[in-house]
N, C-alpha and C. Protein backbone atom coordinates (compact mmCIF):
# COMPACT_ATOMS: atom_id res chain seq x y z
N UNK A 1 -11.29 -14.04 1.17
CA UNK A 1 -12.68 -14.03 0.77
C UNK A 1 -12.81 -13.31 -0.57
N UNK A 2 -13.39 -13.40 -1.42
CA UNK A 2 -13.56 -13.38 -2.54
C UNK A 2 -15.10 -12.73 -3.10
N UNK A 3 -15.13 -11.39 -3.60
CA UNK A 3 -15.83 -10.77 -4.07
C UNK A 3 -17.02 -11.70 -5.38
N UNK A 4 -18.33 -11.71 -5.06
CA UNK A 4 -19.22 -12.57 -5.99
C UNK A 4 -18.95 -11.49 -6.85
N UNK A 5 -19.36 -10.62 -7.31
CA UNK A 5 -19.72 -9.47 -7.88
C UNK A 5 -19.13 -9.71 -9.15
N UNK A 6 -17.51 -9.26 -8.68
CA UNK A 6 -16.46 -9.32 -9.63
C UNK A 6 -15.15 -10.24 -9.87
N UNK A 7 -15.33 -11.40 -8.80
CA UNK A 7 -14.43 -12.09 -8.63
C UNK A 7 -13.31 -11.84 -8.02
N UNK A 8 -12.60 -10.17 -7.80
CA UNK A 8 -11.41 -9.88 -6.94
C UNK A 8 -11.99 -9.86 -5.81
N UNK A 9 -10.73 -10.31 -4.96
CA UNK A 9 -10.49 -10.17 -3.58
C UNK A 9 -11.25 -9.08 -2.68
N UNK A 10 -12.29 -9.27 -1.95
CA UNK A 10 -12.52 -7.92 -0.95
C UNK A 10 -11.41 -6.78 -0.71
N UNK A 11 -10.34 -6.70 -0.58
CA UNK A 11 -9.33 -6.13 0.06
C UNK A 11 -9.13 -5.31 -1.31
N UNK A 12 -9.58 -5.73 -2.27
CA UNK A 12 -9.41 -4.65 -3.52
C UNK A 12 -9.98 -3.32 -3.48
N UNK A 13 -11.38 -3.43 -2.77
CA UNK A 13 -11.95 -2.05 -2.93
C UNK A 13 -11.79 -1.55 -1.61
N UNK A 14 -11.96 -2.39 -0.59
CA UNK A 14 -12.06 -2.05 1.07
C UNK A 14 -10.86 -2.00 0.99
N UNK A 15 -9.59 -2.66 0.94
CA UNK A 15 -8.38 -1.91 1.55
C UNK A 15 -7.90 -3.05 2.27
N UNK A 16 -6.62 -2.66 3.17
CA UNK A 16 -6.14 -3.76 4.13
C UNK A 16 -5.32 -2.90 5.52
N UNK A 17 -5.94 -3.69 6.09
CA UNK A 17 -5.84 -2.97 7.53
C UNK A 17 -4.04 -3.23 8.00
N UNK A 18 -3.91 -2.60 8.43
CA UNK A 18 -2.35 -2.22 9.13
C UNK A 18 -1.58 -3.87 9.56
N UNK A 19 -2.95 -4.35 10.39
CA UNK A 19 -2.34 -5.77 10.93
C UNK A 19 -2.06 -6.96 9.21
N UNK A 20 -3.07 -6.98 8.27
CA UNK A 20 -2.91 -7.51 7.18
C UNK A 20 -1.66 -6.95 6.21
N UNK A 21 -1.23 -5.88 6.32
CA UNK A 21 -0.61 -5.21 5.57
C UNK A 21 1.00 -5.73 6.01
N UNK A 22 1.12 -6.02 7.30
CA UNK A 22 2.78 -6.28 8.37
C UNK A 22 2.43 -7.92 7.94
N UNK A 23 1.13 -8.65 7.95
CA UNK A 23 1.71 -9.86 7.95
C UNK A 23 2.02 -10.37 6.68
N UNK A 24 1.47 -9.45 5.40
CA UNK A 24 2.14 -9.95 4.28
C UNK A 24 3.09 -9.44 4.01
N UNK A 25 4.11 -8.24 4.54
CA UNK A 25 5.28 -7.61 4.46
C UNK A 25 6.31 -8.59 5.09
N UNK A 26 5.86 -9.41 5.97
CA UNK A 26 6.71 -10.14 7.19
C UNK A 26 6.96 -11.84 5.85
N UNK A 27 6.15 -11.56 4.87
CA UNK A 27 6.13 -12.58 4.28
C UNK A 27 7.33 -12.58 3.15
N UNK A 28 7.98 -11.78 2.84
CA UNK A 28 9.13 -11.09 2.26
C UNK A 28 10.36 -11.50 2.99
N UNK A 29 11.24 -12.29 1.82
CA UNK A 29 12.57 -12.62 2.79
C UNK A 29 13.35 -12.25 3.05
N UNK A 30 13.72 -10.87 2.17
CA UNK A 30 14.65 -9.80 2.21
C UNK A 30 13.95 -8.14 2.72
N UNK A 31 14.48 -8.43 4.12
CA UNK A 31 13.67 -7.19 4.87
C UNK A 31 13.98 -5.88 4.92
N UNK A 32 15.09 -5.64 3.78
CA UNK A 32 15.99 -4.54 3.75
C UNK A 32 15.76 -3.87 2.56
N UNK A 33 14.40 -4.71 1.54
CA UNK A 33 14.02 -4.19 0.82
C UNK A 33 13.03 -2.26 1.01
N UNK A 34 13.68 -1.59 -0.07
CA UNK A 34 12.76 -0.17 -0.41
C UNK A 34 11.56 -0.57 -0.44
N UNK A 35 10.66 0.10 0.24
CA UNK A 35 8.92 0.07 0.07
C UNK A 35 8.85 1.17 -0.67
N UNK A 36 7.89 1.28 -1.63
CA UNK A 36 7.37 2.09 -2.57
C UNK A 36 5.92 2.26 -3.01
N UNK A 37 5.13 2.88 -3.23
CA UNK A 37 4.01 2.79 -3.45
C UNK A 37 3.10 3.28 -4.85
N UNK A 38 2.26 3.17 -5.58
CA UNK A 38 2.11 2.88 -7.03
C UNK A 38 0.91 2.83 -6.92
N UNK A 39 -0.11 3.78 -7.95
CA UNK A 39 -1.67 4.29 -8.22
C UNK A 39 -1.87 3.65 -9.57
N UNK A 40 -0.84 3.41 -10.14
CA UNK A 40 -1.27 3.11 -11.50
C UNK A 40 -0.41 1.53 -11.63
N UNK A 41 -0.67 0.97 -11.20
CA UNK A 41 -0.43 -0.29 -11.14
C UNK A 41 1.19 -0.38 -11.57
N UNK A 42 2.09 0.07 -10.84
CA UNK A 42 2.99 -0.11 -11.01
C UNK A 42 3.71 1.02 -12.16
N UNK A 43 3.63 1.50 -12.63
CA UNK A 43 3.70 2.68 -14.07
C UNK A 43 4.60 3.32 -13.69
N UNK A 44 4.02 4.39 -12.66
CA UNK A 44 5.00 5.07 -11.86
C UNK A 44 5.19 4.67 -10.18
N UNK A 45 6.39 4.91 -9.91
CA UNK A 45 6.18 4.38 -8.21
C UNK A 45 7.16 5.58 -7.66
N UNK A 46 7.17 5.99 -5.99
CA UNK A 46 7.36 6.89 -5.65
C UNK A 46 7.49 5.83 -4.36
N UNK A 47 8.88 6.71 -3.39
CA UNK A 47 9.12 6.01 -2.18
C UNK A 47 8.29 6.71 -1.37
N UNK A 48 7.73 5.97 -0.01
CA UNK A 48 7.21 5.91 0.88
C UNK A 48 7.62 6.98 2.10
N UNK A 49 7.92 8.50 2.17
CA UNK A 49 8.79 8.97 2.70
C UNK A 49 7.87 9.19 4.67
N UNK A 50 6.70 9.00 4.61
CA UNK A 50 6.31 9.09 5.76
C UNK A 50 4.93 8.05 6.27
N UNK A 51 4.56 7.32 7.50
CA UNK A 51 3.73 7.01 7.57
C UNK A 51 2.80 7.54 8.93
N UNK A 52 1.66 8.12 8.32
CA UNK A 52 1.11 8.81 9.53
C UNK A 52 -0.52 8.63 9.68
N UNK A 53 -1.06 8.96 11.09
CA UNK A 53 -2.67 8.76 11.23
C UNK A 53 -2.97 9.76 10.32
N UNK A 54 -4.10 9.78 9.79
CA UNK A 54 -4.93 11.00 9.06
C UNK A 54 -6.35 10.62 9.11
N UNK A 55 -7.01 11.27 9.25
CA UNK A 55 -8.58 11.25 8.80
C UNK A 55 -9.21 9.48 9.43
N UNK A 56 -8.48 9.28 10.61
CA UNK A 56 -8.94 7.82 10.88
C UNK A 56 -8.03 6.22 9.80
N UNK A 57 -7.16 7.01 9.33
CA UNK A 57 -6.20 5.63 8.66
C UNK A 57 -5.03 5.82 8.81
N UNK A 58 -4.32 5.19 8.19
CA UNK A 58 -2.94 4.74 7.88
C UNK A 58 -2.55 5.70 6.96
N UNK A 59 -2.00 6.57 6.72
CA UNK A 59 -1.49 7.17 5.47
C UNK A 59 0.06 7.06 4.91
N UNK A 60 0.16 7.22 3.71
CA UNK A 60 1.63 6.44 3.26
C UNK A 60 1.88 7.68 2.47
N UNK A 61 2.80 8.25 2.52
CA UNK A 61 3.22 9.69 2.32
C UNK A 61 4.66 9.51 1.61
N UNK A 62 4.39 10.40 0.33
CA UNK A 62 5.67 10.56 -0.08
C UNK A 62 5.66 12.60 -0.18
N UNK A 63 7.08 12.80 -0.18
CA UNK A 63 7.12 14.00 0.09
C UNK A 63 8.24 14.49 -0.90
N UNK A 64 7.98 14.17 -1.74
CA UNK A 64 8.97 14.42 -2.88
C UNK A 64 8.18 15.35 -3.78
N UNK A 65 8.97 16.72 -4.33
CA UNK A 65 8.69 17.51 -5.29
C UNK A 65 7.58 17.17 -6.32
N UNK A 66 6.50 17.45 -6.72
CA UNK A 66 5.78 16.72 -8.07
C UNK A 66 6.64 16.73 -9.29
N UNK A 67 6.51 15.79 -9.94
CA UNK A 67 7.03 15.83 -11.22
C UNK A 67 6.75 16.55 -12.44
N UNK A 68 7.65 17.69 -12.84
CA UNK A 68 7.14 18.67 -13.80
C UNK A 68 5.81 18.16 -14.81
């Protein structure tokens, strides 16, 4: 479904729920691939070191030192 507003995808600002998130991961043919995750569109990326409930979601946790 498709945002009038601005033309992107709903799932841009709302997000994607856990079940949407496995069925486009399941869509990947190499399942042995590193997951990584990225705020700045790819710029910098940081691995995925934990996934846990928080505050009512999904949270994707990396636990690596900050970068000086």
């Amino acid at each position: 479904m498709v945002n009038k507003s601005n033309s992107a995808p709903n799932w841009v600002s709302r997000g994607k729920t856990i079940r949407e998130l496995i069925q486009e991961l399941q869509t990947f043919e190499d399942q042995g691939l590193e997951v990584q995750i990225s705020v700045d569109d790819g710029e910098s990326r940081r691995s995925i070191s934990l996934v846990k409930k928080s505050r009512g979601c999904c949270l994707l946790v990396n636990c690596e030192d900050p970068q000086p």
